[in-house]
C-alpha atoms as a PDB file:
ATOM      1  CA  UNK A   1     131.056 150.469  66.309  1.00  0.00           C
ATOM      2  CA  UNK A   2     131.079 147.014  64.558  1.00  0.00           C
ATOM      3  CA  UNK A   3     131.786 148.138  60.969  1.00  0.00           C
ATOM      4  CA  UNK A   4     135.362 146.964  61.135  1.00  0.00           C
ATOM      5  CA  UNK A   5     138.050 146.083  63.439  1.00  0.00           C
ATOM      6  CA  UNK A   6     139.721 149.055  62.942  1.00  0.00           C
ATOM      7  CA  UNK A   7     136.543 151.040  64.257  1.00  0.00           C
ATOM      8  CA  UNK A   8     136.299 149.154  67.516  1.00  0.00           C
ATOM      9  CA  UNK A   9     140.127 150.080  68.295  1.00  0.00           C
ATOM     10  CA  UNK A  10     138.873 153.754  67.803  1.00  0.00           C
ATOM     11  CA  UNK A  11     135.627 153.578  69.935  1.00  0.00           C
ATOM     12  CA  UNK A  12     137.416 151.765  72.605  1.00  0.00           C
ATOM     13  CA  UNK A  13     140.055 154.584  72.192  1.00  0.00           C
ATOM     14  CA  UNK A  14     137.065 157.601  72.585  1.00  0.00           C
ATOM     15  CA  UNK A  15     136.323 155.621  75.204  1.00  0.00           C
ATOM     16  CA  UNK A  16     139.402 156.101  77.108  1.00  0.00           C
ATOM     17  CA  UNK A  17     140.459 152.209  76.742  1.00  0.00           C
ATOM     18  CA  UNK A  18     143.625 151.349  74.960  1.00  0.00           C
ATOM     19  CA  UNK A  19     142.276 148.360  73.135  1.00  0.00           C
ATOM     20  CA  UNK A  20     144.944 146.322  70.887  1.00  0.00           C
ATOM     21  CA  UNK A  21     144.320 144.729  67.995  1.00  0.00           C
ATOM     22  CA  UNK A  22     143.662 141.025  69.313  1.00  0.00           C
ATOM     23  CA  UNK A  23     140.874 142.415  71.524  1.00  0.00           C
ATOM     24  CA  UNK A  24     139.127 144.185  69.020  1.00  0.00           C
ATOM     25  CA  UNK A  25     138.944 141.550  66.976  1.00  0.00           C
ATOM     26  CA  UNK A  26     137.237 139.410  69.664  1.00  0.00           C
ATOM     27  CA  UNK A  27     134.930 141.816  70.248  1.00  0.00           C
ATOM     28  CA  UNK A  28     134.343 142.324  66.748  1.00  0.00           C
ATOM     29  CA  UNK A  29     133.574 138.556  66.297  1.00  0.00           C
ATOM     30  CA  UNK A  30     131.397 138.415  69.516  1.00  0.00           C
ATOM     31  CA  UNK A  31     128.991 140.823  67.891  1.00  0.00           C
ATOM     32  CA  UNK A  32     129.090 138.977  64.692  1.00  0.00           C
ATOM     33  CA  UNK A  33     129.105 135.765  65.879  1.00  0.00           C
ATOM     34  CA  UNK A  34     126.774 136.531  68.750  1.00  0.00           C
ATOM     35  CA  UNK A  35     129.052 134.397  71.431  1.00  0.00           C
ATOM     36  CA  UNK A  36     130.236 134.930  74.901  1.00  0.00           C
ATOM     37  CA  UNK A  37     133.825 136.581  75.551  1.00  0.00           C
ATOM     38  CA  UNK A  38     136.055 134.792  78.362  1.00  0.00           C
ATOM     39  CA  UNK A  39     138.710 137.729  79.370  1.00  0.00           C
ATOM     40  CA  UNK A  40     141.972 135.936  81.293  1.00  0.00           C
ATOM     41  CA  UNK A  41     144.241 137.981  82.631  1.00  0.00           C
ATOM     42  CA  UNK A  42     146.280 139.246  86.159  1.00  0.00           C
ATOM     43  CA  UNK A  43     144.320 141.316  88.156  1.00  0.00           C
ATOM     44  CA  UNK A  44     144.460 145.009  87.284  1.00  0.00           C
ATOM     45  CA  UNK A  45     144.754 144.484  83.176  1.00  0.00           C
ATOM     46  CA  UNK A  46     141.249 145.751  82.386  1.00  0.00           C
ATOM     47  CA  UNK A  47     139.554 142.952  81.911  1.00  0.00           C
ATOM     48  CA  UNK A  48     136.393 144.677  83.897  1.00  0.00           C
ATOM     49  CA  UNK A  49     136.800 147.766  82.023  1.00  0.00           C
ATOM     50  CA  UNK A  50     135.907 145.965  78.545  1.00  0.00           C
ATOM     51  CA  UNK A  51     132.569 145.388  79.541  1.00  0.00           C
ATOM     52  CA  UNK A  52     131.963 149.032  80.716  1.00  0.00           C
ATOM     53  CA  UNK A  53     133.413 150.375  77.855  1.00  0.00           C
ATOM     54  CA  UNK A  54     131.142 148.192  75.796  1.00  0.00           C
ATOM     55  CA  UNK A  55     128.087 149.145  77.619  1.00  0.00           C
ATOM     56  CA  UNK A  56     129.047 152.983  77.310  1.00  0.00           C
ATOM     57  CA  UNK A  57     130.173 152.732  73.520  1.00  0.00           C
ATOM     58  CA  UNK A  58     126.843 150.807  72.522  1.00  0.00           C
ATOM     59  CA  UNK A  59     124.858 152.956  74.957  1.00  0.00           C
ATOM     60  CA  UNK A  60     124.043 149.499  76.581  1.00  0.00           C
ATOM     61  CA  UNK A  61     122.846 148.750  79.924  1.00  0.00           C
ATOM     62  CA  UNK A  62     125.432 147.002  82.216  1.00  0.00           C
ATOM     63  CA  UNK A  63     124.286 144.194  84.217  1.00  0.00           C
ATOM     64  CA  UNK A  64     126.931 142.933  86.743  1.00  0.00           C
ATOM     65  CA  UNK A  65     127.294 139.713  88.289  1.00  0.00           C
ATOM     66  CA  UNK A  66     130.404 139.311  90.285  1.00  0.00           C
ATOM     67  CA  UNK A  67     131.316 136.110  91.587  1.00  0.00           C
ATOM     68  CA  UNK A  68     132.584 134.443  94.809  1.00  0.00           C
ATOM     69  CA  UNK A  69     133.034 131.256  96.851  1.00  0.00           C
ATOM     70  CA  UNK A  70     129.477 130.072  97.468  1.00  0.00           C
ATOM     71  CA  UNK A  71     127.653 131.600  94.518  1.00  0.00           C
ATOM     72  CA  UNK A  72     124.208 129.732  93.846  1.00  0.00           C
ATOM     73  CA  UNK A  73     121.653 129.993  91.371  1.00  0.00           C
ATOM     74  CA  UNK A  74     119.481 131.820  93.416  1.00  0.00           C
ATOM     75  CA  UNK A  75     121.700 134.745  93.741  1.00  0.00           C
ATOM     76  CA  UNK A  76     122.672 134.646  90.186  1.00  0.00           C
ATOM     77  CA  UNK A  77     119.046 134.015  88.418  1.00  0.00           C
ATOM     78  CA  UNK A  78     116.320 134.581  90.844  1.00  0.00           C
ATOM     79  CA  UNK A  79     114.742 134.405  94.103  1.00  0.00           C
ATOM     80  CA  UNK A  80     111.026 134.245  95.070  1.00  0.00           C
ATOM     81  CA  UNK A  81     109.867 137.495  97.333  1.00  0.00           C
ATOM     82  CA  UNK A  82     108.419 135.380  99.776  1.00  0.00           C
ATOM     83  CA  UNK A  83     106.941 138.434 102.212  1.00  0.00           C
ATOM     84  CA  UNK A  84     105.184 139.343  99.059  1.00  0.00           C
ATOM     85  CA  UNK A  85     104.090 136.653  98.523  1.00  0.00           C
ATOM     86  CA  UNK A  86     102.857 135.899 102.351  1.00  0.00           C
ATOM     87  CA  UNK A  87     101.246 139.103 101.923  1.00  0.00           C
ATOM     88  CA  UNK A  88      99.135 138.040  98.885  1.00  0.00           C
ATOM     89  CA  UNK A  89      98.155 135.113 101.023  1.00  0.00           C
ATOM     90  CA  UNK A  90      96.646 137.060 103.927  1.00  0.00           C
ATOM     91  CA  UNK A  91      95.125 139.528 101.162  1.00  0.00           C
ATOM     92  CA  UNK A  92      93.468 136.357  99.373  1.00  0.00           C
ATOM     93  CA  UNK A  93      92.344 135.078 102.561  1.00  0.00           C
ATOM     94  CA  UNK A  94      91.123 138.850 103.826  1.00  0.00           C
ATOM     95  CA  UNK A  95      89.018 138.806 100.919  1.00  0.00           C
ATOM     96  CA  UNK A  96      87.423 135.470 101.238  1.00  0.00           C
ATOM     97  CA  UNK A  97      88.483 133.849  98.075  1.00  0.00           C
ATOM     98  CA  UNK A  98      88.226 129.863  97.684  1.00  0.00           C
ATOM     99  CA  UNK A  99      89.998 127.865  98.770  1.00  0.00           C
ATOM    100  CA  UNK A 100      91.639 126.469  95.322  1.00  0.00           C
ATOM    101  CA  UNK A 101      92.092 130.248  94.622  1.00  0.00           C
ATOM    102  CA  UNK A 102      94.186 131.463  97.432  1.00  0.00           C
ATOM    103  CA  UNK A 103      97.650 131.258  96.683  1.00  0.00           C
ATOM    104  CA  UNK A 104      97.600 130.170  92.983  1.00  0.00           C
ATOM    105  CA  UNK A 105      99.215 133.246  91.686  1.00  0.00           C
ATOM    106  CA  UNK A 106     101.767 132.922  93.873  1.00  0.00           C
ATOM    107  CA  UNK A 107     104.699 131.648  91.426  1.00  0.00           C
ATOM    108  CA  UNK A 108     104.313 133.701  88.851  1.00  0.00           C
ATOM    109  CA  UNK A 109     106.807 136.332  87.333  1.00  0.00           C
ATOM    110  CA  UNK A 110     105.270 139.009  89.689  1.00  0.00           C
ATOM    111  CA  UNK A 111     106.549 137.305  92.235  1.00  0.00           C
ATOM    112  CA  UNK A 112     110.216 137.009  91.426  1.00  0.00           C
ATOM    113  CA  UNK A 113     113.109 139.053  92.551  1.00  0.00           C
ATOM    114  CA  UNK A 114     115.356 139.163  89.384  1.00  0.00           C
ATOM    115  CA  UNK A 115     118.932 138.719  89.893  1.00  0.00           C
ATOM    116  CA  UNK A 116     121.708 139.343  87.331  1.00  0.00           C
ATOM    117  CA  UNK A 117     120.995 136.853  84.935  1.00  0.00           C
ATOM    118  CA  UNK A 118     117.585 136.909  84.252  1.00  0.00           C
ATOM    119  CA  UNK A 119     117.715 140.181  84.341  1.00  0.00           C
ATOM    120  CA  UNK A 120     120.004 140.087  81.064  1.00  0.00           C
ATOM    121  CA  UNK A 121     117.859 137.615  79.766  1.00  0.00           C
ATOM    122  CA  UNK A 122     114.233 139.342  80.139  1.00  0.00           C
ATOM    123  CA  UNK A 123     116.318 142.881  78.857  1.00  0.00           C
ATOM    124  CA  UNK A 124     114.100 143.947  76.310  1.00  0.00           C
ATOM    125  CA  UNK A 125     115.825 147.655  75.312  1.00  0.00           C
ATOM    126  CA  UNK A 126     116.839 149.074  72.111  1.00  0.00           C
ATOM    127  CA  UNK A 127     119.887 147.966  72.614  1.00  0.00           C
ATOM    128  CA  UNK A 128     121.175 144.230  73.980  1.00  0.00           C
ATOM    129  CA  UNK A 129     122.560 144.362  77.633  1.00  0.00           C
ATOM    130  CA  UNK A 130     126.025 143.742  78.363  1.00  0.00           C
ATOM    131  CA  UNK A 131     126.428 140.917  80.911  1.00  0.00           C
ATOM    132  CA  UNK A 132     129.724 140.880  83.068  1.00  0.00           C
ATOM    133  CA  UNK A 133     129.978 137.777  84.710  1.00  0.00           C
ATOM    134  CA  UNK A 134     133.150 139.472  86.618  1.00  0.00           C
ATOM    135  CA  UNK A 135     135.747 136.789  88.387  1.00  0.00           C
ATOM    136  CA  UNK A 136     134.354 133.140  87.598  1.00  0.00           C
ATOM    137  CA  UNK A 137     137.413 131.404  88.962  1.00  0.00           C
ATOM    138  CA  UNK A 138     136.177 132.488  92.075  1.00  0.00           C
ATOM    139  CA  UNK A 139     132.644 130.978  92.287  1.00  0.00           C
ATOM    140  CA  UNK A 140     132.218 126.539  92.191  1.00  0.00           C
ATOM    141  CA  UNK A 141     132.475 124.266  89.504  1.00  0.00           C
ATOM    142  CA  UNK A 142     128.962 123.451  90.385  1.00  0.00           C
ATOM    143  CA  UNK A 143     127.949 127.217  89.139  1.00  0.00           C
ATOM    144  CA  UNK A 144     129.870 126.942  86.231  1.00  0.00           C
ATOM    145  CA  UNK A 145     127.761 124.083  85.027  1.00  0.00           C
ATOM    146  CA  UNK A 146     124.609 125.813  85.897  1.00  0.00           C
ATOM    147  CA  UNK A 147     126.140 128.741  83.184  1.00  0.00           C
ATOM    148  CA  UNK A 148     126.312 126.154  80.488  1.00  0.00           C
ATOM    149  CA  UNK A 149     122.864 126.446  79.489  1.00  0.00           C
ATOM    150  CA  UNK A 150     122.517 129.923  79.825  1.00  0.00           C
ATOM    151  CA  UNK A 151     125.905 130.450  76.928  1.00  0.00           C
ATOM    152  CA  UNK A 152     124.658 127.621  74.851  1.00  0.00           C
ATOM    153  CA  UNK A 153     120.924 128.576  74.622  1.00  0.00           C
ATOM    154  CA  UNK A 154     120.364 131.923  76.107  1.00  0.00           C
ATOM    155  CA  UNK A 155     117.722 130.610  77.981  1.00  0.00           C
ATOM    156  CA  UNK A 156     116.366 129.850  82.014  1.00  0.00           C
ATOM    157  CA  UNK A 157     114.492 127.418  83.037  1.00  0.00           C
ATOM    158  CA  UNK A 158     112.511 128.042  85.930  1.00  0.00           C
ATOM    159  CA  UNK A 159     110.423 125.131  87.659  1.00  0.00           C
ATOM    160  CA  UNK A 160     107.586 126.784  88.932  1.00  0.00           C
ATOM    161  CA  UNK A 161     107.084 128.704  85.401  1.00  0.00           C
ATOM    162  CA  UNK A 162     108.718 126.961  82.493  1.00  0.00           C
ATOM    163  CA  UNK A 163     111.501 128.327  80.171  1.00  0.00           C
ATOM    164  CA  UNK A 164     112.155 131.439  79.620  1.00  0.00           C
ATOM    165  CA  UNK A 165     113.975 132.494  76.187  1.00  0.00           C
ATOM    166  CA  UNK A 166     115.946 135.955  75.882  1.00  0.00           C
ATOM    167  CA  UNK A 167     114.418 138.033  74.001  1.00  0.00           C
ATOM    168  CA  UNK A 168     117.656 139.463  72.273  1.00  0.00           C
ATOM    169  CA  UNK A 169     121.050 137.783  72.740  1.00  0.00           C
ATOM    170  CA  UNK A 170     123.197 139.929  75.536  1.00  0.00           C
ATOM    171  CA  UNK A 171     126.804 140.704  75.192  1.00  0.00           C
ATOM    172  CA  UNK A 172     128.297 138.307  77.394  1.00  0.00           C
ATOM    173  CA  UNK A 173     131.998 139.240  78.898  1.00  0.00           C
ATOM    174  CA  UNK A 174     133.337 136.583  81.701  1.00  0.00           C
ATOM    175  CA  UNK A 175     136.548 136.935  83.161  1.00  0.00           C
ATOM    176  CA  UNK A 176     138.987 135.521  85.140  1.00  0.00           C
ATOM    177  CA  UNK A 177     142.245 136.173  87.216  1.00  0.00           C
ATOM    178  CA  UNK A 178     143.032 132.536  86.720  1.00  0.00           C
ATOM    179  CA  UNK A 179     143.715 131.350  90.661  1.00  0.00           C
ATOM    180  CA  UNK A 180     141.721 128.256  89.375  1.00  0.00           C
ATOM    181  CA  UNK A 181     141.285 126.799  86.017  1.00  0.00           C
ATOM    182  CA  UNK A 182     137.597 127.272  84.633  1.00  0.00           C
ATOM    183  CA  UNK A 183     136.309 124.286  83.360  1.00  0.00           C
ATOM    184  CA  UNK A 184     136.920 123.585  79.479  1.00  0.00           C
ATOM    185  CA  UNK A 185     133.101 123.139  78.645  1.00  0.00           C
ATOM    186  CA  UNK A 186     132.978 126.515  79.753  1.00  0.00           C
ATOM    187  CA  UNK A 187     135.214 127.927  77.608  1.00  0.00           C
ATOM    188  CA  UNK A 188     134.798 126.222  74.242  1.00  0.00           C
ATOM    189  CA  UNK A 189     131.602 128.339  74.551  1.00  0.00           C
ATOM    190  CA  UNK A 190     133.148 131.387  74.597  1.00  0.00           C
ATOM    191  CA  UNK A 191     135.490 133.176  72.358  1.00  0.00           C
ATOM    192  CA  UNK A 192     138.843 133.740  74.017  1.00  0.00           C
ATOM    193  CA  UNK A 193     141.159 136.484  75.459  1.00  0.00           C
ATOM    194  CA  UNK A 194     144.392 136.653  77.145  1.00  0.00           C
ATOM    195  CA  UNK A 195     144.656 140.495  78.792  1.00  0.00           C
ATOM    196  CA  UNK A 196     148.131 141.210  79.311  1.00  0.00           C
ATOM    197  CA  UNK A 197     150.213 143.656  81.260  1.00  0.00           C
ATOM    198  CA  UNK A 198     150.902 146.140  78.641  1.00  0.00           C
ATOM    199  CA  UNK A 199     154.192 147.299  76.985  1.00  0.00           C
ATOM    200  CA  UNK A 200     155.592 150.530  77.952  1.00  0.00           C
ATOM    201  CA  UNK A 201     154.535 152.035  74.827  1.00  0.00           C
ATOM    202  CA  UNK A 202     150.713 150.963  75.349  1.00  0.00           C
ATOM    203  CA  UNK A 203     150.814 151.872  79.193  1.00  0.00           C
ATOM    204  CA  UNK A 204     152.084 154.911  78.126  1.00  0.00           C
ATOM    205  CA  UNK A 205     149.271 155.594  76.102  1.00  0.00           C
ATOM    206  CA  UNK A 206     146.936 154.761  78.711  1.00  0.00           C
ATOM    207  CA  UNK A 207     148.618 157.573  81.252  1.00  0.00           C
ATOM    208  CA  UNK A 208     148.261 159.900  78.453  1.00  0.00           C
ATOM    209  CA  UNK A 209     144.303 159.064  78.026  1.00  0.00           C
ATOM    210  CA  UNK A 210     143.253 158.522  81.604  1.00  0.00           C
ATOM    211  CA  UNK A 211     145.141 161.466  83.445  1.00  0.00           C
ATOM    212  CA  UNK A 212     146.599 163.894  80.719  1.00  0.00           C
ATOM    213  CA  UNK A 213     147.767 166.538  82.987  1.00  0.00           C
ATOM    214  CA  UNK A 214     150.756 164.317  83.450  1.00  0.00           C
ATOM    215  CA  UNK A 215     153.536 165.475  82.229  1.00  0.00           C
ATOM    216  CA  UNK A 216     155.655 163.127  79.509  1.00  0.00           C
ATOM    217  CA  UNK A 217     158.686 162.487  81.894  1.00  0.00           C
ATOM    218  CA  UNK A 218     156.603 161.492  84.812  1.00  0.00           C
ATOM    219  CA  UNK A 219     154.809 159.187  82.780  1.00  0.00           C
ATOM    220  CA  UNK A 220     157.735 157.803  81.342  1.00  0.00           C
ATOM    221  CA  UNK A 221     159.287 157.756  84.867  1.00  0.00           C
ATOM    222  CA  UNK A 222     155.664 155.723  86.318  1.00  0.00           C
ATOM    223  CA  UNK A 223     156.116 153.318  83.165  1.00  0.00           C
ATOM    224  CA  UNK A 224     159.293 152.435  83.523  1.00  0.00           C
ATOM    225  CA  UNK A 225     159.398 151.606  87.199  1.00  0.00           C
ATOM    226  CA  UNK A 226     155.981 149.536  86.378  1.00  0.00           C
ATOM    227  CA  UNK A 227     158.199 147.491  83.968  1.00  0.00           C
ATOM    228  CA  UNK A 228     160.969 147.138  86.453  1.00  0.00           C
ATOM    229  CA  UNK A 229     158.615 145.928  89.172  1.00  0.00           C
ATOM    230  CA  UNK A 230     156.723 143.453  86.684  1.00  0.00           C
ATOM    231  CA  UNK A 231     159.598 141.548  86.364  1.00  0.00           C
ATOM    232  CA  UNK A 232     160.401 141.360  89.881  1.00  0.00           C
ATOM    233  CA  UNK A 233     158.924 138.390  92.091  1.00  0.00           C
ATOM    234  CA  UNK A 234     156.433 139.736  93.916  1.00  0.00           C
ATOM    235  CA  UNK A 235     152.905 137.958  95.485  1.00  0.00           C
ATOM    236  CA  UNK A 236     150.679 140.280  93.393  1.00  0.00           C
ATOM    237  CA  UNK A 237     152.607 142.752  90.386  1.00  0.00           C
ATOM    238  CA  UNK A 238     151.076 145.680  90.080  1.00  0.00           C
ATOM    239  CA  UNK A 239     148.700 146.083  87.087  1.00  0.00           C
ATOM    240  CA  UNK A 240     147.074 149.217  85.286  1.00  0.00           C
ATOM    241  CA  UNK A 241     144.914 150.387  87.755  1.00  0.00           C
ATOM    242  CA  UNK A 242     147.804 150.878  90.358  1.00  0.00           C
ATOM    243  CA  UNK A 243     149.307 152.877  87.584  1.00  0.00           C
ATOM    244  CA  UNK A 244     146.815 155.229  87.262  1.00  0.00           C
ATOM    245  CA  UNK A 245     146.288 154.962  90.918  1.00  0.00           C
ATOM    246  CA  UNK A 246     150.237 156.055  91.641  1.00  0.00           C
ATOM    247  CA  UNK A 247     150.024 158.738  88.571  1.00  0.00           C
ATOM    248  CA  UNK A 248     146.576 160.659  90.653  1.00  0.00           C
ATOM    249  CA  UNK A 249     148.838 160.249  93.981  1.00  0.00           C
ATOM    250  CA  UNK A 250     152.043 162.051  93.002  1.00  0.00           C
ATOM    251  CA  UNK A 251     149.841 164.597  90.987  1.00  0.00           C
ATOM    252  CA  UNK A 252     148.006 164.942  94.546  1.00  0.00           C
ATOM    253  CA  UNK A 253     151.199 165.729  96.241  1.00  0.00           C
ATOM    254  CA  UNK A 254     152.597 168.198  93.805  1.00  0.00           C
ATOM    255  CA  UNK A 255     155.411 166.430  92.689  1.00  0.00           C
ATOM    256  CA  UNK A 256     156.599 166.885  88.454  1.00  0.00           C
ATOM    257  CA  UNK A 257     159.156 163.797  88.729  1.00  0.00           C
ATOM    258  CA  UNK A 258     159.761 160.603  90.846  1.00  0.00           C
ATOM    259  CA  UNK A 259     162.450 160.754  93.497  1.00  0.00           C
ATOM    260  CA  UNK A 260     163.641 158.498  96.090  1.00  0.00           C
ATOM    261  CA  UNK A 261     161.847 159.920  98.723  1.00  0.00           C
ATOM    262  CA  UNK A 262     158.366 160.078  96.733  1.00  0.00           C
ATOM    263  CA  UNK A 263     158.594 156.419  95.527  1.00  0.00           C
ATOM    264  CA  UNK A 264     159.411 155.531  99.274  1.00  0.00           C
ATOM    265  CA  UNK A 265     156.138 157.357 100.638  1.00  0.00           C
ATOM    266  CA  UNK A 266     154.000 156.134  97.782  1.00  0.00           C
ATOM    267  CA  UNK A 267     154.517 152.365  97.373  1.00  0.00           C
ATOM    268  CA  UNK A 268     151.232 151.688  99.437  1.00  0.00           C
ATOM    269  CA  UNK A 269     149.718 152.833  96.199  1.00  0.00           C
ATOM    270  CA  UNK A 270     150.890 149.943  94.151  1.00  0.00           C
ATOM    271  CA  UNK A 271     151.775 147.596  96.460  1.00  0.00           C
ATOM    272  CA  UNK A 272     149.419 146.439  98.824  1.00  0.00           C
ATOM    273  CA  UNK A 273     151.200 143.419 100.567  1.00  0.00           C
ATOM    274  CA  UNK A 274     153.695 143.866 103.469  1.00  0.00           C
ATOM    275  CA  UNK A 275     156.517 141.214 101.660  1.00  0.00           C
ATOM    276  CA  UNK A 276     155.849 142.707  98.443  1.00  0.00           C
ATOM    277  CA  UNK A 277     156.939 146.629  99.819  1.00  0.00           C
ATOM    278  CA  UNK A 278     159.821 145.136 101.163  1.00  0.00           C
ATOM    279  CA  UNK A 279     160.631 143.934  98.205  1.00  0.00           C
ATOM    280  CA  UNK A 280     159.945 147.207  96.136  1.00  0.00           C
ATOM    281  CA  UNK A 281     162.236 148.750  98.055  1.00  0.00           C
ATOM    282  CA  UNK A 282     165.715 147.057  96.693  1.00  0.00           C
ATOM    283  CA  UNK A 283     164.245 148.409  92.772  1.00  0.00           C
ATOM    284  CA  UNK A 284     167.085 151.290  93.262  1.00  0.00           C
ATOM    285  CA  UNK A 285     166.248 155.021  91.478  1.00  0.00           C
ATOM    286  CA  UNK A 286     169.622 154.566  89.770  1.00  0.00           C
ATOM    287  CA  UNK A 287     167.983 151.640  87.942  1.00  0.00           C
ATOM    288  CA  UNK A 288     164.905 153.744  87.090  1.00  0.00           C
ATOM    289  CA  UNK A 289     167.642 156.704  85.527  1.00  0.00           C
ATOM    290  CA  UNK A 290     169.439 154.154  83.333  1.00  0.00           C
ATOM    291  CA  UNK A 291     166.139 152.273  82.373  1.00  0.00           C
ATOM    292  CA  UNK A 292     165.061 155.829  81.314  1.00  0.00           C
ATOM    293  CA  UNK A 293     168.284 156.683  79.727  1.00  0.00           C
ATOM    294  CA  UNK A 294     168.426 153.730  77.307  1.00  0.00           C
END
């Protein structure tokens, strides 16, 4: 997959992800360079799909860690499984061990439940793990830090049991839908992508891949009302996945073109915000026909 730039764009295409030629090249470099990738984009790009697609084109196992308000390292990295270990207590004690022996096993790596990161860490397969670190504006600057060590040195450091190295260096994709900035230490780790929403030619490719039984003037029809919409001021545009999610829904109701009636009925497909249907609603079909037309 990594022989050239060009043959990422093609596994990525096999794939059934539209990859341009800026992302390829990052994830060309991340292999070579063996760095993290931070994906920044609008929600619904495809940020999360690169790391799937990764994991499925490398034949990779994907380890997920997505992030929210209140992350800690605990339920990132590790936690002790402290009824196992209670029960290794009463099992020492049942068996009449010394004193200075019962309980001295007790933080070792048996005794850990591994969470997403050292998981990817201790991955010892054919192949290195991809690690999706999905949505780190969402978690605290505080876990952010924490990460540092982990990109820099692809290593943990556990108290109880020293540091642990990884035994091969994991594909690392963050990414972000940028309602916070992540901190620049963060980043300068990391090699760099901006996901964007796609041109009508790409999107159009995309429809193609992902549900082929469309016809070409309903996808054209889908793409160009995407286009009108993106430019509209709206709380949240709609990305790729409500594409695809509006293609499957008109295909479900049996319909071969858009009409006003069927955009109407359908907008809680790519709109999911009261305002925002409102909205939607003043994009005229005329304007879709002369979009079309041009």
């Amino acid at each position: 997959m990594f022989e050239s730039i060009e043959k990422v764009q093609f596994t990525c295409e096999k794939q059934g992800y539209i990859a341009d030629k800026g992302l390829a090249t990052t994830l060309y470099l991340a292999h070579h360079l063996k760095k993290p990738i931070f994906l920044e984009g609008e929600p619904g790009v495809g940020k999360t799909e690169v790391a799937k697609v990764l994991a499925d084109a490398t034949g990779a196992k994907l380890i997920r860690l997505q992030c929210y308000e209140g992350l800690d390292v605990h339920s990132a990295l590790y936690e002790w499984n402290y009824s196992r270990q209670i029960l290794q207590l009463r099992i020492d004690e049942a068996q009449g061990r010394n004193k200075e022996e019962i309980g001295s096993e007790l933080f070792s790596e048996k005794f850990l439940l591994k969470r997403p990161l050292l998981e990817a860490i201790q991955e010892d397969g054919n192949v290195p793990p991809v690690l999706l670190i999905d949505e780190i504006d969402r978690s605290d600057s505080e876990f952010e830090a924490f990460l540092l060590e982990i990109l820099s040195d692809f290593q943990i450091t556990i108290p109880e049991i020293g540091t642990i190295r990884a035994k091969q260096i994991p594909y690392v994709i963050l990414t972000s839908n940028r309602t916070r900035e992540v901190h620049e230490a963060l980043k300068r780790r990391c090699l760099y992508q901006w996901i964007d929403y796609p041109t009508v030619e790409k999107e159009l490719a995309i429809i193609h891949t992902k549900l082929p039984q469309i016809n070409e003037n309903l996808a054209q029809q889908l793409c160009q009302m995407m286009q009108l919409w993106r430019t509209g001021d709206f709380y949240k545009k709609p990305g790729i996945a409500e594409t695809l999610d509006w293609g499957l829904a008109i295909l479900a109701l049996g319909k071969a073109q858009l009409d006003p009636d069927t955009i109407t009925e359908t907008l809680g497909c790519v709109f999911k915000y009261q305002d925002d249907l409102e909205r939607a609603y003043t994009v005229e079909l005329s304007e879709l026909d002369k979009k079309t037309n041009e």
